[in-house]
C-alpha atoms as a PDB file:
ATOM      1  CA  UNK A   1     124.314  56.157  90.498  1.00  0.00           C
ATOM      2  CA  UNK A   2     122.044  53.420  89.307  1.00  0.00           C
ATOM      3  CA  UNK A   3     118.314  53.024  89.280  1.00  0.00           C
ATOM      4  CA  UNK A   4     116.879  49.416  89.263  1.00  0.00           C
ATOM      5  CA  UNK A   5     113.319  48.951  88.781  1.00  0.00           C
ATOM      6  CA  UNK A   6     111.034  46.427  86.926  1.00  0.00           C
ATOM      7  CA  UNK A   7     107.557  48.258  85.122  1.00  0.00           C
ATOM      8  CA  UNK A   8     104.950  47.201  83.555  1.00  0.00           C
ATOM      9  CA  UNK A   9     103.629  47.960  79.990  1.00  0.00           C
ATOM     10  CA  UNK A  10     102.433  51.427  81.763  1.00  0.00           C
ATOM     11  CA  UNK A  11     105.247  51.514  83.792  1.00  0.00           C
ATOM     12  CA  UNK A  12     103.344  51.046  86.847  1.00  0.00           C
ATOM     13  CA  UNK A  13     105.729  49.633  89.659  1.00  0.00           C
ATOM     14  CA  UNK A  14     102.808  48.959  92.538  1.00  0.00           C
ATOM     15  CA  UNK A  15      99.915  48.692  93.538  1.00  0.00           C
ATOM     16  CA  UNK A  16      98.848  49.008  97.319  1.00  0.00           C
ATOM     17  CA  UNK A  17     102.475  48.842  98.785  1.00  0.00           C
ATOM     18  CA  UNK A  18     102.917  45.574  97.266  1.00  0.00           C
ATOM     19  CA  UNK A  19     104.415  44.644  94.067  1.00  0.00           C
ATOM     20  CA  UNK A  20     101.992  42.866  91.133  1.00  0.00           C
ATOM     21  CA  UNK A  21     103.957  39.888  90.452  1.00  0.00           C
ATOM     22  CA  UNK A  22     106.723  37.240  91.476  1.00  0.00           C
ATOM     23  CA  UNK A  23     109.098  36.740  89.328  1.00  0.00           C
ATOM     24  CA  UNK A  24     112.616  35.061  89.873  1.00  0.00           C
ATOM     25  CA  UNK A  25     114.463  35.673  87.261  1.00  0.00           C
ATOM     26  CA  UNK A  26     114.092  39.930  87.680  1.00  0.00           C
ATOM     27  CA  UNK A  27     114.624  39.198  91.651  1.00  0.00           C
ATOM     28  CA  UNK A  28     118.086  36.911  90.720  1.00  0.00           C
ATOM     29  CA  UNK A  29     118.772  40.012  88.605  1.00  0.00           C
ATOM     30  CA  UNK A  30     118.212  42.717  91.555  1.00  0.00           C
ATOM     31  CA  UNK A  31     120.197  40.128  93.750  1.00  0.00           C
ATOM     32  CA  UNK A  32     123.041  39.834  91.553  1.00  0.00           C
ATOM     33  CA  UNK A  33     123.216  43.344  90.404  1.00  0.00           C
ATOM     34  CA  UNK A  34     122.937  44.720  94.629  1.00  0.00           C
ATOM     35  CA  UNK A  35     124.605  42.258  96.303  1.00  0.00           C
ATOM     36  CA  UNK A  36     127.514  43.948  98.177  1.00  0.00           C
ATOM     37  CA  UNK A  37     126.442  47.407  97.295  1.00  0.00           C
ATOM     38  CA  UNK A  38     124.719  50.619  98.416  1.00  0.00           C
ATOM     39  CA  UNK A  39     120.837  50.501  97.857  1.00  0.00           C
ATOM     40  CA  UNK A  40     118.874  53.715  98.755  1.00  0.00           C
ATOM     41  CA  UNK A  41     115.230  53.063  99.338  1.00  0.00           C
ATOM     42  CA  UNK A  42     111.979  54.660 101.216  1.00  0.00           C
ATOM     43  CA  UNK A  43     110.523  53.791 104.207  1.00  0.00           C
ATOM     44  CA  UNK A  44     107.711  52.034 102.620  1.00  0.00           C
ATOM     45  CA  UNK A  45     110.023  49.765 100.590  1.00  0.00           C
ATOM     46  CA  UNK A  46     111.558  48.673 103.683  1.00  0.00           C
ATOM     47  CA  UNK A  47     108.543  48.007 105.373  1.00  0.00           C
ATOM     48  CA  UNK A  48     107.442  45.555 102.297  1.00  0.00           C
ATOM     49  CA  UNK A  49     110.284  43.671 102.759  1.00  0.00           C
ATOM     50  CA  UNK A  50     110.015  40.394 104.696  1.00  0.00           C
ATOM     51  CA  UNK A  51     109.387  41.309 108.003  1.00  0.00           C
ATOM     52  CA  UNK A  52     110.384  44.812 107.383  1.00  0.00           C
ATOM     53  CA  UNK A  53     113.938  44.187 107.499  1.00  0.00           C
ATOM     54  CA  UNK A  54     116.632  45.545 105.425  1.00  0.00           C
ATOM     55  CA  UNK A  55     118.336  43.388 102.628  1.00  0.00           C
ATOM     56  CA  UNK A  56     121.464  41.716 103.448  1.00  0.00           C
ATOM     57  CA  UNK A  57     125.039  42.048 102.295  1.00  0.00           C
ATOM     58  CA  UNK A  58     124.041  45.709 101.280  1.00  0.00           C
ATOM     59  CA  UNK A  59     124.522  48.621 102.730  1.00  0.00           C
ATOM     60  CA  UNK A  60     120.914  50.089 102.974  1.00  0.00           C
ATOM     61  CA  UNK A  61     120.492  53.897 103.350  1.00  0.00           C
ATOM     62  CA  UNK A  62     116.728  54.489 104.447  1.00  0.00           C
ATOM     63  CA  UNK A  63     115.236  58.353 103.471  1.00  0.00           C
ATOM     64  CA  UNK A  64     112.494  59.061 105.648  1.00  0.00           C
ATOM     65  CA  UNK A  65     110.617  62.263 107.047  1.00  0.00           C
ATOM     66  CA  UNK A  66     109.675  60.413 110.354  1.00  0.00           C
ATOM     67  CA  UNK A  67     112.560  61.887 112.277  1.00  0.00           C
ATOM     68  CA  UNK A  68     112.043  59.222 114.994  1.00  0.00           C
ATOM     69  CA  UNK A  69     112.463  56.379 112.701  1.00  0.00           C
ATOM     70  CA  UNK A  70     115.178  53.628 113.440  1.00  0.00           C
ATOM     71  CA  UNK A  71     115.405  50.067 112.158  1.00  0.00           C
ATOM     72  CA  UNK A  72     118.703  47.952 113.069  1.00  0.00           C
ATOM     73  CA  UNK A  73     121.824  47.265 110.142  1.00  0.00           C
ATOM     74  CA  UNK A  74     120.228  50.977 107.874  1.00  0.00           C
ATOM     75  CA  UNK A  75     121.313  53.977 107.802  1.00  0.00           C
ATOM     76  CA  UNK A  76     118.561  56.987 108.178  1.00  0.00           C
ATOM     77  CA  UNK A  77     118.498  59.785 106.123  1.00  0.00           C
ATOM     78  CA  UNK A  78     115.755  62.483 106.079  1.00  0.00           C
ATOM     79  CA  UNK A  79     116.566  64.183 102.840  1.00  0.00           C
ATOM     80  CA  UNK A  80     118.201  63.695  99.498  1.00  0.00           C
ATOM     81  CA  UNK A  81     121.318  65.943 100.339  1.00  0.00           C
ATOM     82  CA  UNK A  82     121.770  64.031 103.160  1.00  0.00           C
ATOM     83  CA  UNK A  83     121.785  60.648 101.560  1.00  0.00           C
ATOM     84  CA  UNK A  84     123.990  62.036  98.786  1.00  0.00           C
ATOM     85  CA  UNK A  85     126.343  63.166 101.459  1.00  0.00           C
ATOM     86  CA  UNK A  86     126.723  59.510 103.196  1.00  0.00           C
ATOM     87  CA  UNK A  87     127.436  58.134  99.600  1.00  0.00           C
ATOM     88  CA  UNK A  88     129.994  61.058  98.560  1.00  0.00           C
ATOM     89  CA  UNK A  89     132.974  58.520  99.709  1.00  0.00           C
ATOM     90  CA  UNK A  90     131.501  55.618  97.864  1.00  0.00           C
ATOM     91  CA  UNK A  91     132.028  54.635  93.735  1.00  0.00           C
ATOM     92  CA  UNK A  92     128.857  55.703  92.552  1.00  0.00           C
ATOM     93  CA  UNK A  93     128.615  52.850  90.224  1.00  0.00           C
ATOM     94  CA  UNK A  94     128.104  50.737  93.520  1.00  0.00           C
ATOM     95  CA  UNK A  95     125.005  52.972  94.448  1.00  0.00           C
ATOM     96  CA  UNK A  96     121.453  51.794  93.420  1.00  0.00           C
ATOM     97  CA  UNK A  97     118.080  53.216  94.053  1.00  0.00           C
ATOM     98  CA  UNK A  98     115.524  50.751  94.451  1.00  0.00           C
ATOM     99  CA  UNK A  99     112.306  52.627  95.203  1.00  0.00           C
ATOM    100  CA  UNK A 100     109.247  53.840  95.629  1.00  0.00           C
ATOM    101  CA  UNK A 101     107.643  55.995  93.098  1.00  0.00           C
ATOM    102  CA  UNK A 102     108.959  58.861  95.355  1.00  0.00           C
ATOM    103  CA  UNK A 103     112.598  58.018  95.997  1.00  0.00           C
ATOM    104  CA  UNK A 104     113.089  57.027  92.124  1.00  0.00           C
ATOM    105  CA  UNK A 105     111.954  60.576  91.103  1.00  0.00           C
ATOM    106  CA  UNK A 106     114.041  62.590  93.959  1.00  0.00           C
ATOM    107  CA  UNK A 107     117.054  60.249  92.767  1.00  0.00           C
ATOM    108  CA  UNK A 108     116.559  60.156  88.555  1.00  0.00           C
ATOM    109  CA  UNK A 109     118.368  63.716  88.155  1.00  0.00           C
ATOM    110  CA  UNK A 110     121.485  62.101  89.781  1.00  0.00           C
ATOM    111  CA  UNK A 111     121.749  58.675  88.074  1.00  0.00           C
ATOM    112  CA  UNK A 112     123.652  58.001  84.965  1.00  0.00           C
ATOM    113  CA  UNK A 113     121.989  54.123  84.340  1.00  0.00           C
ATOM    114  CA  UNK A 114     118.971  52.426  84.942  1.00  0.00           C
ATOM    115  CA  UNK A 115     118.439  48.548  84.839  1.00  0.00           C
ATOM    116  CA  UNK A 116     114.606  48.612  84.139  1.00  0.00           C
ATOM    117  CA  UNK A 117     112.555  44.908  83.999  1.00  0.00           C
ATOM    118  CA  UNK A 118     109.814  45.330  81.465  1.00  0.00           C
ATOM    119  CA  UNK A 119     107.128  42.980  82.793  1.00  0.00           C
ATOM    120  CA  UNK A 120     104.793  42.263  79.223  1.00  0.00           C
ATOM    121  CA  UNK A 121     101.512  42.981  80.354  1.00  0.00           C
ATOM    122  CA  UNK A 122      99.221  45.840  82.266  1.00  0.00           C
ATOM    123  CA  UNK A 123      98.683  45.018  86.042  1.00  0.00           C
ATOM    124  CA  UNK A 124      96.820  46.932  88.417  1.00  0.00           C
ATOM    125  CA  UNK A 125      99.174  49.762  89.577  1.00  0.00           C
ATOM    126  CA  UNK A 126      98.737  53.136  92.096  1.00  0.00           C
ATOM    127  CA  UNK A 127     102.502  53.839  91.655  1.00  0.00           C
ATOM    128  CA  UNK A 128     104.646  54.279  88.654  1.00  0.00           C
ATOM    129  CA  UNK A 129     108.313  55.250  87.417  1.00  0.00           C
ATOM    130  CA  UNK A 130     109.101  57.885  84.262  1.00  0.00           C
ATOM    131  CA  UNK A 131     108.580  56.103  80.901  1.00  0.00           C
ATOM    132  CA  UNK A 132     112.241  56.522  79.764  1.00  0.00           C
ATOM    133  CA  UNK A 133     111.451  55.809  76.179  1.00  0.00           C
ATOM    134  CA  UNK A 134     109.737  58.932  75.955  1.00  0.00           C
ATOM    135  CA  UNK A 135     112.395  60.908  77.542  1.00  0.00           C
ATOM    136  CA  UNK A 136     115.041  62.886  75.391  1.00  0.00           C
ATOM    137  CA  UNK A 137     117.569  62.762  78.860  1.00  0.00           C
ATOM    138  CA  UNK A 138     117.528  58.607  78.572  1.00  0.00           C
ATOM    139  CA  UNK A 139     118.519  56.407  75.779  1.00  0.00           C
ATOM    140  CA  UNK A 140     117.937  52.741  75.893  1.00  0.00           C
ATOM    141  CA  UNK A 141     121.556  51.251  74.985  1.00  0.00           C
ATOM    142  CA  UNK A 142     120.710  47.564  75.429  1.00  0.00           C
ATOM    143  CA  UNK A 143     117.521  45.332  75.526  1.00  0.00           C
ATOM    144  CA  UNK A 144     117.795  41.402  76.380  1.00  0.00           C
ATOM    145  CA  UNK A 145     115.668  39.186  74.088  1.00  0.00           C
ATOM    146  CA  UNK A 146     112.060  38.795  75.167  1.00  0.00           C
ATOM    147  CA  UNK A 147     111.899  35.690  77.286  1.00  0.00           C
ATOM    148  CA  UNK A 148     109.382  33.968  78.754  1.00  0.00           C
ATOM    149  CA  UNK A 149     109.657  33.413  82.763  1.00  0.00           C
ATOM    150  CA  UNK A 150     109.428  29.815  85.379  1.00  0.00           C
ATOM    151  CA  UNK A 151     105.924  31.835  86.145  1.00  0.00           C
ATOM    152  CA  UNK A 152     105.037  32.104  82.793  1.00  0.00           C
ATOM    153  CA  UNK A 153     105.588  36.245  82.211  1.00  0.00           C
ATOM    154  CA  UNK A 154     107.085  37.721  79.400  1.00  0.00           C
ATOM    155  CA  UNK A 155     110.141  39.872  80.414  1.00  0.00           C
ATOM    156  CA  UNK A 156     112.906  42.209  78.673  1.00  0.00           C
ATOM    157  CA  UNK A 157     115.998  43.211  80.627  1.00  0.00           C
ATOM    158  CA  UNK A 158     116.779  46.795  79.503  1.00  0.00           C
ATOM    159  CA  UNK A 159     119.424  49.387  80.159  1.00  0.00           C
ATOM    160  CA  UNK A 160     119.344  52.724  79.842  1.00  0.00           C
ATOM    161  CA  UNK A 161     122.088  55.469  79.978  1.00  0.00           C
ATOM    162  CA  UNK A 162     121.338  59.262  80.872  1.00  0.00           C
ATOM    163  CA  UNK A 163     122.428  61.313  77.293  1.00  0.00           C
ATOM    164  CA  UNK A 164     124.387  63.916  77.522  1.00  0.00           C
ATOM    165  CA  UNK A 165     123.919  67.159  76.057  1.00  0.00           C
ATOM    166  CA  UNK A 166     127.299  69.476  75.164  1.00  0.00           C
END
């Protein structure tokens, strides 16, 4: 599976359910990297997205505790085994977790790559993701050039590959 995620120079990924900056180059990325594929997101994700509806041309796979929840075109699941069990027939390399703070940690023991956005600068932020440079399980294995955005932000386009120990 795949993690997708854009951080700050803390790694901070929110702040107050909303994310700290517009950028269209990292959401062309997220399009281009999801489209047609399995995204597995909270409930509060969903609910940030326009109108609260889920993404198209995706499968989206919703994990919840509100047993009562039900949104039309997702799929509801209320744990991590069960969302692992409505991807088991599907090429995990078609999988991607796209947050919150929550859902990334559940679903980082399971993912072999993450596409992470490194957004130059420190924003306000109440949620974060793992700093993968300071993890021995991760290894960065490719970093764009630094390039300078249409809204005038700094990003790096980064990928990262779990290591693995024999």
């Amino acid at each position: 599976m795949n993690i997708i995620v854009a951080v700050d120079e803390h790694f901070g990924i929110g702040n107050l359910g909303k994310i700290q900056w517009k950028i269209k180059e990292d959401m062309d990325f997220f399009r281009r990297s999801t489209l047609n594929k399995t995204v597995i997101m909270g409930r509060k994700t969903l609910d940030s997205f326009k109108c609260g509806k889920p993404l198209k041309n995706r499968h989206n796979i919703v994990l919840t505790r509100d047993k009562c929840f039900k949104r039309e075109n997702v799929t509801v699941v209320h744990s991590v085994k069960q969302a692992l069990e409505k991807i088991s027939d599907i090429d995990t390399g078609d999988v991607y977790i796209i947050g919150g703070q929550s859902i990334y940690e559940a679903f980082l023991p399971y993912c072999d790559k993450a596409f992470v956005t490194k957004v130059h600068g420190v924003f306000d932020a109440d949620t974060y993701f793992p700093d993968l440079d300071k993890s021995d399980e991760w290894k960065l294995i490719h970093q764009s050039d630094r390039q300078i955005t249409q809204s005038g932000i700094h990003i790096t386009f980064c990928e990262y590959e779990r290591v693995r120990h024999e």
